[in-house]
Protein backbone atom coordinates (compact mmCIF):
# COMPACT_ATOMS: atom_id res chain seq x y z
CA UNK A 1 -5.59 -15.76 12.59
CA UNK A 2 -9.13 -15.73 12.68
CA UNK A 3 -11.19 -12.91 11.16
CA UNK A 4 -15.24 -12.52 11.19
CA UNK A 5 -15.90 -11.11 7.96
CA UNK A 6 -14.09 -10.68 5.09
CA UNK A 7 -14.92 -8.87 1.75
CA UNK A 8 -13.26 -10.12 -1.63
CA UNK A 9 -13.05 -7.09 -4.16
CA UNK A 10 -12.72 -8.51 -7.47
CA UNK A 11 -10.53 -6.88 -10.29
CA UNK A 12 -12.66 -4.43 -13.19
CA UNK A 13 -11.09 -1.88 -14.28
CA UNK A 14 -13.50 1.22 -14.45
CA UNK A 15 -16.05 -0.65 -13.17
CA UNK A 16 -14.40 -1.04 -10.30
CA UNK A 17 -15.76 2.10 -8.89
CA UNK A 18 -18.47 -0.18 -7.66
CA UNK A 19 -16.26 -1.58 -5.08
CA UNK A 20 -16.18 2.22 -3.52
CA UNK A 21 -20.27 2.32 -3.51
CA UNK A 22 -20.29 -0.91 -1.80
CA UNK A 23 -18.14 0.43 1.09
CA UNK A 24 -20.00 3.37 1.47
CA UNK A 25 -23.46 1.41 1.97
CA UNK A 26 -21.56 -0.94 4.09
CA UNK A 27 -20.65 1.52 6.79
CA UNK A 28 -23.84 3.13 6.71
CA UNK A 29 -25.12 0.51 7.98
CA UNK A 30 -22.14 -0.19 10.71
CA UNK A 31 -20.60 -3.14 8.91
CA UNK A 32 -16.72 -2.97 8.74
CA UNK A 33 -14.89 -6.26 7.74
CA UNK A 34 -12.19 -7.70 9.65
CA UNK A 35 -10.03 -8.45 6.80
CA UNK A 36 -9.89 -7.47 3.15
CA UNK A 37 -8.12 -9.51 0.07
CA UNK A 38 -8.28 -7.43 -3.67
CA UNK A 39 -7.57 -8.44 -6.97
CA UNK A 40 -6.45 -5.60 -9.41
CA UNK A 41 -8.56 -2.46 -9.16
CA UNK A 42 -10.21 -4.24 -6.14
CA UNK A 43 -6.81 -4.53 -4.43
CA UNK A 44 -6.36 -0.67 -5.40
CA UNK A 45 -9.87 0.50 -3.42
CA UNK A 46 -9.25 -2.65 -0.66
CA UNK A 47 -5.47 -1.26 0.00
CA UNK A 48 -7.11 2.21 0.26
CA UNK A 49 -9.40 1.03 2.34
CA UNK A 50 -7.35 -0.87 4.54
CA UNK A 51 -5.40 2.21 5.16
CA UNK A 52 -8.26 4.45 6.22
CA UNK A 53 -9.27 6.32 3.46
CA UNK A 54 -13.09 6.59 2.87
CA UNK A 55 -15.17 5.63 0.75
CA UNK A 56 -16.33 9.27 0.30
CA UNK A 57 -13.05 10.37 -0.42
CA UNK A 58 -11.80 7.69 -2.60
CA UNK A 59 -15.10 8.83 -4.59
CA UNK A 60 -13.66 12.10 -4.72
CA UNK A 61 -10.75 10.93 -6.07
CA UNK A 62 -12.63 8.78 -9.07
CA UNK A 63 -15.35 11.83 -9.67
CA UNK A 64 -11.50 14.00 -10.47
CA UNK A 65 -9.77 11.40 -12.20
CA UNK A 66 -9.23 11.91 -16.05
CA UNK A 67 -7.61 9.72 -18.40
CA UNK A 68 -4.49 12.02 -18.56
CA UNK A 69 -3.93 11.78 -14.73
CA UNK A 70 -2.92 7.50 -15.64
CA UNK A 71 -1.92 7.41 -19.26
CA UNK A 72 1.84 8.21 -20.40
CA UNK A 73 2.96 6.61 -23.48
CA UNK A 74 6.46 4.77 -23.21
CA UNK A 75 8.57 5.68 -26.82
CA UNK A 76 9.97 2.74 -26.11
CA UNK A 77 7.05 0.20 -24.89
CA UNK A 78 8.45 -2.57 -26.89
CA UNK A 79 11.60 -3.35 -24.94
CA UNK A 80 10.14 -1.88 -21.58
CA UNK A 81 7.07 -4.62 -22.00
CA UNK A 82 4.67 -1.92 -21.14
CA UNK A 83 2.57 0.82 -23.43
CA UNK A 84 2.42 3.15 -20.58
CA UNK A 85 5.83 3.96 -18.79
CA UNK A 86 3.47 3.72 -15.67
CA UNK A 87 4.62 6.42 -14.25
CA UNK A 88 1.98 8.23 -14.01
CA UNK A 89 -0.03 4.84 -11.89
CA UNK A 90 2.81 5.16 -9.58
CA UNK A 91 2.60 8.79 -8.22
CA UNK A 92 -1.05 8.23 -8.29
CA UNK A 93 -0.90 5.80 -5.73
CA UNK A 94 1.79 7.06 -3.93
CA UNK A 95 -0.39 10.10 -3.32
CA UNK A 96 -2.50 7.79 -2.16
CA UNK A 97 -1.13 5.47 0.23
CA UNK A 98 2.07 7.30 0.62
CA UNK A 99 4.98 4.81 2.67
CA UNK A 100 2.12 2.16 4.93
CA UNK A 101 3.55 -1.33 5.22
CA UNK A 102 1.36 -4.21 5.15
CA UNK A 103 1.88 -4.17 9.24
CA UNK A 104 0.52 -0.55 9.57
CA UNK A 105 -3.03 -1.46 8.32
CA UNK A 106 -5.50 -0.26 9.92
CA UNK A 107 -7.27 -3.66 9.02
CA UNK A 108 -6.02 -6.78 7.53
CA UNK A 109 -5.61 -6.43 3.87
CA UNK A 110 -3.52 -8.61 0.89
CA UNK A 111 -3.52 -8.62 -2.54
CA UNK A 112 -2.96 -10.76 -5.73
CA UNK A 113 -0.45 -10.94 -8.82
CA UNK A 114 0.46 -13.24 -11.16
CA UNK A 115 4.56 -13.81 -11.32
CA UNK A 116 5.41 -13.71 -15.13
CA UNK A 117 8.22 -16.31 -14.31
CA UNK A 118 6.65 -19.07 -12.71
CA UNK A 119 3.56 -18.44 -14.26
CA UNK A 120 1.36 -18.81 -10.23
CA UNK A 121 -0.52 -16.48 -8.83
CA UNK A 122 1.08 -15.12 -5.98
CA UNK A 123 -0.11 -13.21 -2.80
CA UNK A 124 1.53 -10.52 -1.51
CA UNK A 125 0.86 -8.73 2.08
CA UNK A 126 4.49 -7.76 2.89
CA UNK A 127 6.53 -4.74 2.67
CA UNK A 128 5.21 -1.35 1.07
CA UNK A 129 0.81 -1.78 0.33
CA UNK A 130 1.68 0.71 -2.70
CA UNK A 131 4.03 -1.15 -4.74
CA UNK A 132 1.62 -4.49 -4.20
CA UNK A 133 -1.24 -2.97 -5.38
CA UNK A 134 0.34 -1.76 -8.04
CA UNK A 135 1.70 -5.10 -9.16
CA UNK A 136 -1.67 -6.65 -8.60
CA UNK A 137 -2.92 -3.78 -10.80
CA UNK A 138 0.08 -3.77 -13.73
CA UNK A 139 -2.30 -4.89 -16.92
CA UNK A 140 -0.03 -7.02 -19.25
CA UNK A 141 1.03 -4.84 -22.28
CA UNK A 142 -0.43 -2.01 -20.95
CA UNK A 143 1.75 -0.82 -16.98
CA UNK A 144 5.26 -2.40 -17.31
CA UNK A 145 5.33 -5.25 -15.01
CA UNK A 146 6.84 -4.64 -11.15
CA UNK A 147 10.19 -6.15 -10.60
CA UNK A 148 10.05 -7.39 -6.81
CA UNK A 149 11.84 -10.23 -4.79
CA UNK A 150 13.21 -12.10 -8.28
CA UNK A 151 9.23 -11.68 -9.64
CA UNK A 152 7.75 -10.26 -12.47
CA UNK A 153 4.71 -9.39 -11.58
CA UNK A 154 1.42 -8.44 -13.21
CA UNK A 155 -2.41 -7.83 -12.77
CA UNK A 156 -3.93 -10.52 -10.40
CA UNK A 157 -6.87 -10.82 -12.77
CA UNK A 158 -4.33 -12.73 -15.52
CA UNK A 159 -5.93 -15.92 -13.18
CA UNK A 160 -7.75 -15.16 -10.75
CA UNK A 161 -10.08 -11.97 -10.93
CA UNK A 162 -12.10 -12.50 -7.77
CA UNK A 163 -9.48 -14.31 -5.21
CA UNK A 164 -11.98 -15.97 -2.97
CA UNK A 165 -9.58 -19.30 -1.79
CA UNK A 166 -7.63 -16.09 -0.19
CA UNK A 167 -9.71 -15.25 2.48
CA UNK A 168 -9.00 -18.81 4.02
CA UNK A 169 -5.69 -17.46 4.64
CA UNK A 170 -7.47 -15.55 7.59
CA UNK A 171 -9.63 -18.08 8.59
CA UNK A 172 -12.58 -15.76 7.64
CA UNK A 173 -16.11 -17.37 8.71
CA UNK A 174 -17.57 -14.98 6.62
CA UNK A 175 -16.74 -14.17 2.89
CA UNK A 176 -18.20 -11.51 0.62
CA UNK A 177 -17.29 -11.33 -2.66
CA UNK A 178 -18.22 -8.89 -5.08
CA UNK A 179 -17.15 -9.37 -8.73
CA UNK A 180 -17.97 -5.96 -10.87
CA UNK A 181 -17.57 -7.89 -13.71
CA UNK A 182 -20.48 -10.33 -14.01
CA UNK A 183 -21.02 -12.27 -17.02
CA UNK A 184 -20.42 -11.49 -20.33
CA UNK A 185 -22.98 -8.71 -21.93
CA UNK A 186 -23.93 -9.26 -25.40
CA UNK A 187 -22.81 -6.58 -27.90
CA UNK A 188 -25.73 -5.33 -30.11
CA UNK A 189 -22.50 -4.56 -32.48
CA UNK A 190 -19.74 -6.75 -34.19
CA UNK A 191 -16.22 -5.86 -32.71
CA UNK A 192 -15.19 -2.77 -34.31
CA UNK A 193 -11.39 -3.47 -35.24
CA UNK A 194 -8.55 -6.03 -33.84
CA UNK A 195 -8.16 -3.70 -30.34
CA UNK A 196 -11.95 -4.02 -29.77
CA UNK A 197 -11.66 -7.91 -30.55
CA UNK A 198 -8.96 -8.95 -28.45
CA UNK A 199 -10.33 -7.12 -25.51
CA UNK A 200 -13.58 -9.13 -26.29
CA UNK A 201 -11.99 -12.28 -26.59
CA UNK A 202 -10.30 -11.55 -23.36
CA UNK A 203 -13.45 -10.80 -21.44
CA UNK A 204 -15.19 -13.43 -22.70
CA UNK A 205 -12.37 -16.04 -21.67
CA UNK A 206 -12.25 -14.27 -18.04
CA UNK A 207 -15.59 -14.54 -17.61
CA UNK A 208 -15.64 -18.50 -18.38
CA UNK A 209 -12.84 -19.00 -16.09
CA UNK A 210 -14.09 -16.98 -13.18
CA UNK A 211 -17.23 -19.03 -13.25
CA UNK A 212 -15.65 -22.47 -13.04
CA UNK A 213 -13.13 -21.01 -10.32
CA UNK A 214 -16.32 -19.46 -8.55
CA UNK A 215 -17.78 -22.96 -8.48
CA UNK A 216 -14.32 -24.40 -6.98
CA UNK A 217 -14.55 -21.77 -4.28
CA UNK A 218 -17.94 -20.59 -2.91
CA UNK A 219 -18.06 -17.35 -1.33
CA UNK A 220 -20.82 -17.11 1.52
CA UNK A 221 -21.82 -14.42 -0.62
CA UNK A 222 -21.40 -13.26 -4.23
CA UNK A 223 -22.30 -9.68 -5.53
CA UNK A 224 -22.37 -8.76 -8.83
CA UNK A 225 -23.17 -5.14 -9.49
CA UNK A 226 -25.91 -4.03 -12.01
CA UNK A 227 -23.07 -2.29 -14.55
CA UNK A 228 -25.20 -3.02 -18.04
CA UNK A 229 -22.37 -2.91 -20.67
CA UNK A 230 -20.24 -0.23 -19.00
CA UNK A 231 -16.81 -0.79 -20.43
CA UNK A 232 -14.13 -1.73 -17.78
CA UNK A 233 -10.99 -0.14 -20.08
CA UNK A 234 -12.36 3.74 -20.63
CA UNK A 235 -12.60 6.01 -17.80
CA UNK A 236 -15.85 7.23 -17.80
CA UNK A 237 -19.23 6.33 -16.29
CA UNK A 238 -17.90 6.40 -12.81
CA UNK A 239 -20.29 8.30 -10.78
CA UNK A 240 -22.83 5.20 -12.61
CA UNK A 241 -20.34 3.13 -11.31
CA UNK A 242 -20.25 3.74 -7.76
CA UNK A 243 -24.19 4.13 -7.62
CA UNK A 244 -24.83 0.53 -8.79
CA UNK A 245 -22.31 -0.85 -6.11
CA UNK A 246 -23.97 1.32 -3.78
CA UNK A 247 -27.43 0.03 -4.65
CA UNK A 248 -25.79 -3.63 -4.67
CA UNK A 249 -24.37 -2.90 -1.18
CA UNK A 250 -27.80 -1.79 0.55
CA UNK A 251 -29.75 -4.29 -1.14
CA UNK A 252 -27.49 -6.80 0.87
CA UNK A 253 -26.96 -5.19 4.03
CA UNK A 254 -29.77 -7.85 5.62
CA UNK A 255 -27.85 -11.19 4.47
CA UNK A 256 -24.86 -9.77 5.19
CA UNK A 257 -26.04 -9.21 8.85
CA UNK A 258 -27.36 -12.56 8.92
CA UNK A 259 -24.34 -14.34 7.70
CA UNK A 260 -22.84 -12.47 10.63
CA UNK A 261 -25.45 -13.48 13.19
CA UNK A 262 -25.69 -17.20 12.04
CA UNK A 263 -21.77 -17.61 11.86
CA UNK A 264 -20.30 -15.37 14.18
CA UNK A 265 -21.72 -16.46 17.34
């Protein structure tokens, strides 16, 4: 299968809004990719994407969302292996992408997760686009891991947070990748308690590893949205969010349009 142009939205959390600003500038300016691969929240707005809905209203969806509308504590989170019964994640993106297959697309689109069991990253672009995205978007400890074809299967992002070596799987001559997360801000504070330091010690690990596997596979192109030290685990800062991608976006159209014209022909 050979695809033109394909975008690479890289997992972030919150920060992930970016990837929603980036679309917008994008088809301003009349580019539309051929094929799509997400990682975590990127596989959340690619999937969306994928299945028509615009960036405009997926930023109507963020600019509503409140930390209510996601979080709904499991009594039980112990034995369920998730602090949220995830619920709550579920409907939200069944609202969203209601029953589209992988084959319905209205462009290309697959996703990543990491199987608890083998312990491999694993892509998935069969069957229903909501329960993938949710598995590539299940945070360990936090959304219960999805049960699916003798997997367990969590956020994408446990390995591989911007899945580049993907878009080979469409032969794509051109690869955009935009990874929300950058490199690791310096606090101007200690970490405030154990919460705030394994989250640290988390990001900080991430970030190493996503260099190294950046180096192993070159995108054409690699975005990294201005995001200061907006925090990727509290839903807030959105709208600041989706402005930055969008900035990132237009301030790329030209290479991306190049790329195009110098591979493409």
């Amino acid at each position: 299968m050979q695809k033109n142009l394909c975008f690479v939205l890289g997992a972030g959390g919150a920060r992930g809004i970016a990837h929603v600003g980036f679309l917008q500038a994008m088809e301003e300016n009349g580019i539309i990719p051929d094929c799509i691969v997400g990682c975590s929240m990127g596989s959340v707005v690619g999937g969306c994407y994928a299945a028509g809905i615009t960036p405009s209203k997926m930023k109507e969806v963020a600019d509503s969302l409140k930390k209510n509308d996601i979080i709904d504590v499991a009594p039980n989170f112990i034995s369920k292996k998730g602090l949220l019964k995830s619920m709550k994640m579920q409907l939200k993106l069944e609202k969203l992408l209601g029953s589209v297959t992988f084959d319905a697309l209205k462009i290309p689109f697959e996703c990543v997760a990491v199987d608890l069991i083998t312990g491999k990253p694993v892509t998935l672009n069969e069957g229903m686009v909501e329960e993938s995205v949710r598995a590539s978007s299940s945070i360990p400890l936090v959304f219960r891991p999805v049960i699916k074809n003798g997997m367990e299967l969590v956020d994408g992002a446990t390995l591989v947070r911007v899945p580049v070596a993907n878009a080979r799987h469409f032969n794509a001559k051109v690869v955009v990748a935009v990874d929300v997360l950058g490199r690791v801000v310096p606090k101007e504070i200690p970490t405030k308690n154990i919460i705030d330091l394994a989250l640290r010690a988390v990001d900080i690990n991430d970030a190493h590893h996503t260099r190294n596997y950046l180096k192993a596979h070159k995108p054409d192109l690699l975005i990294e949205p201005e995001l200061e030290d907006m925090s990727q685990y509290k839903i807030d800062r959105l709208s600041f969010a989706y402005e930055q991608g969008y900035i990132a976006g237009i301030e790329n159209v030209e290479r991306i349009k190049a790329l195009i014209e110098e591979k493409c022909k």
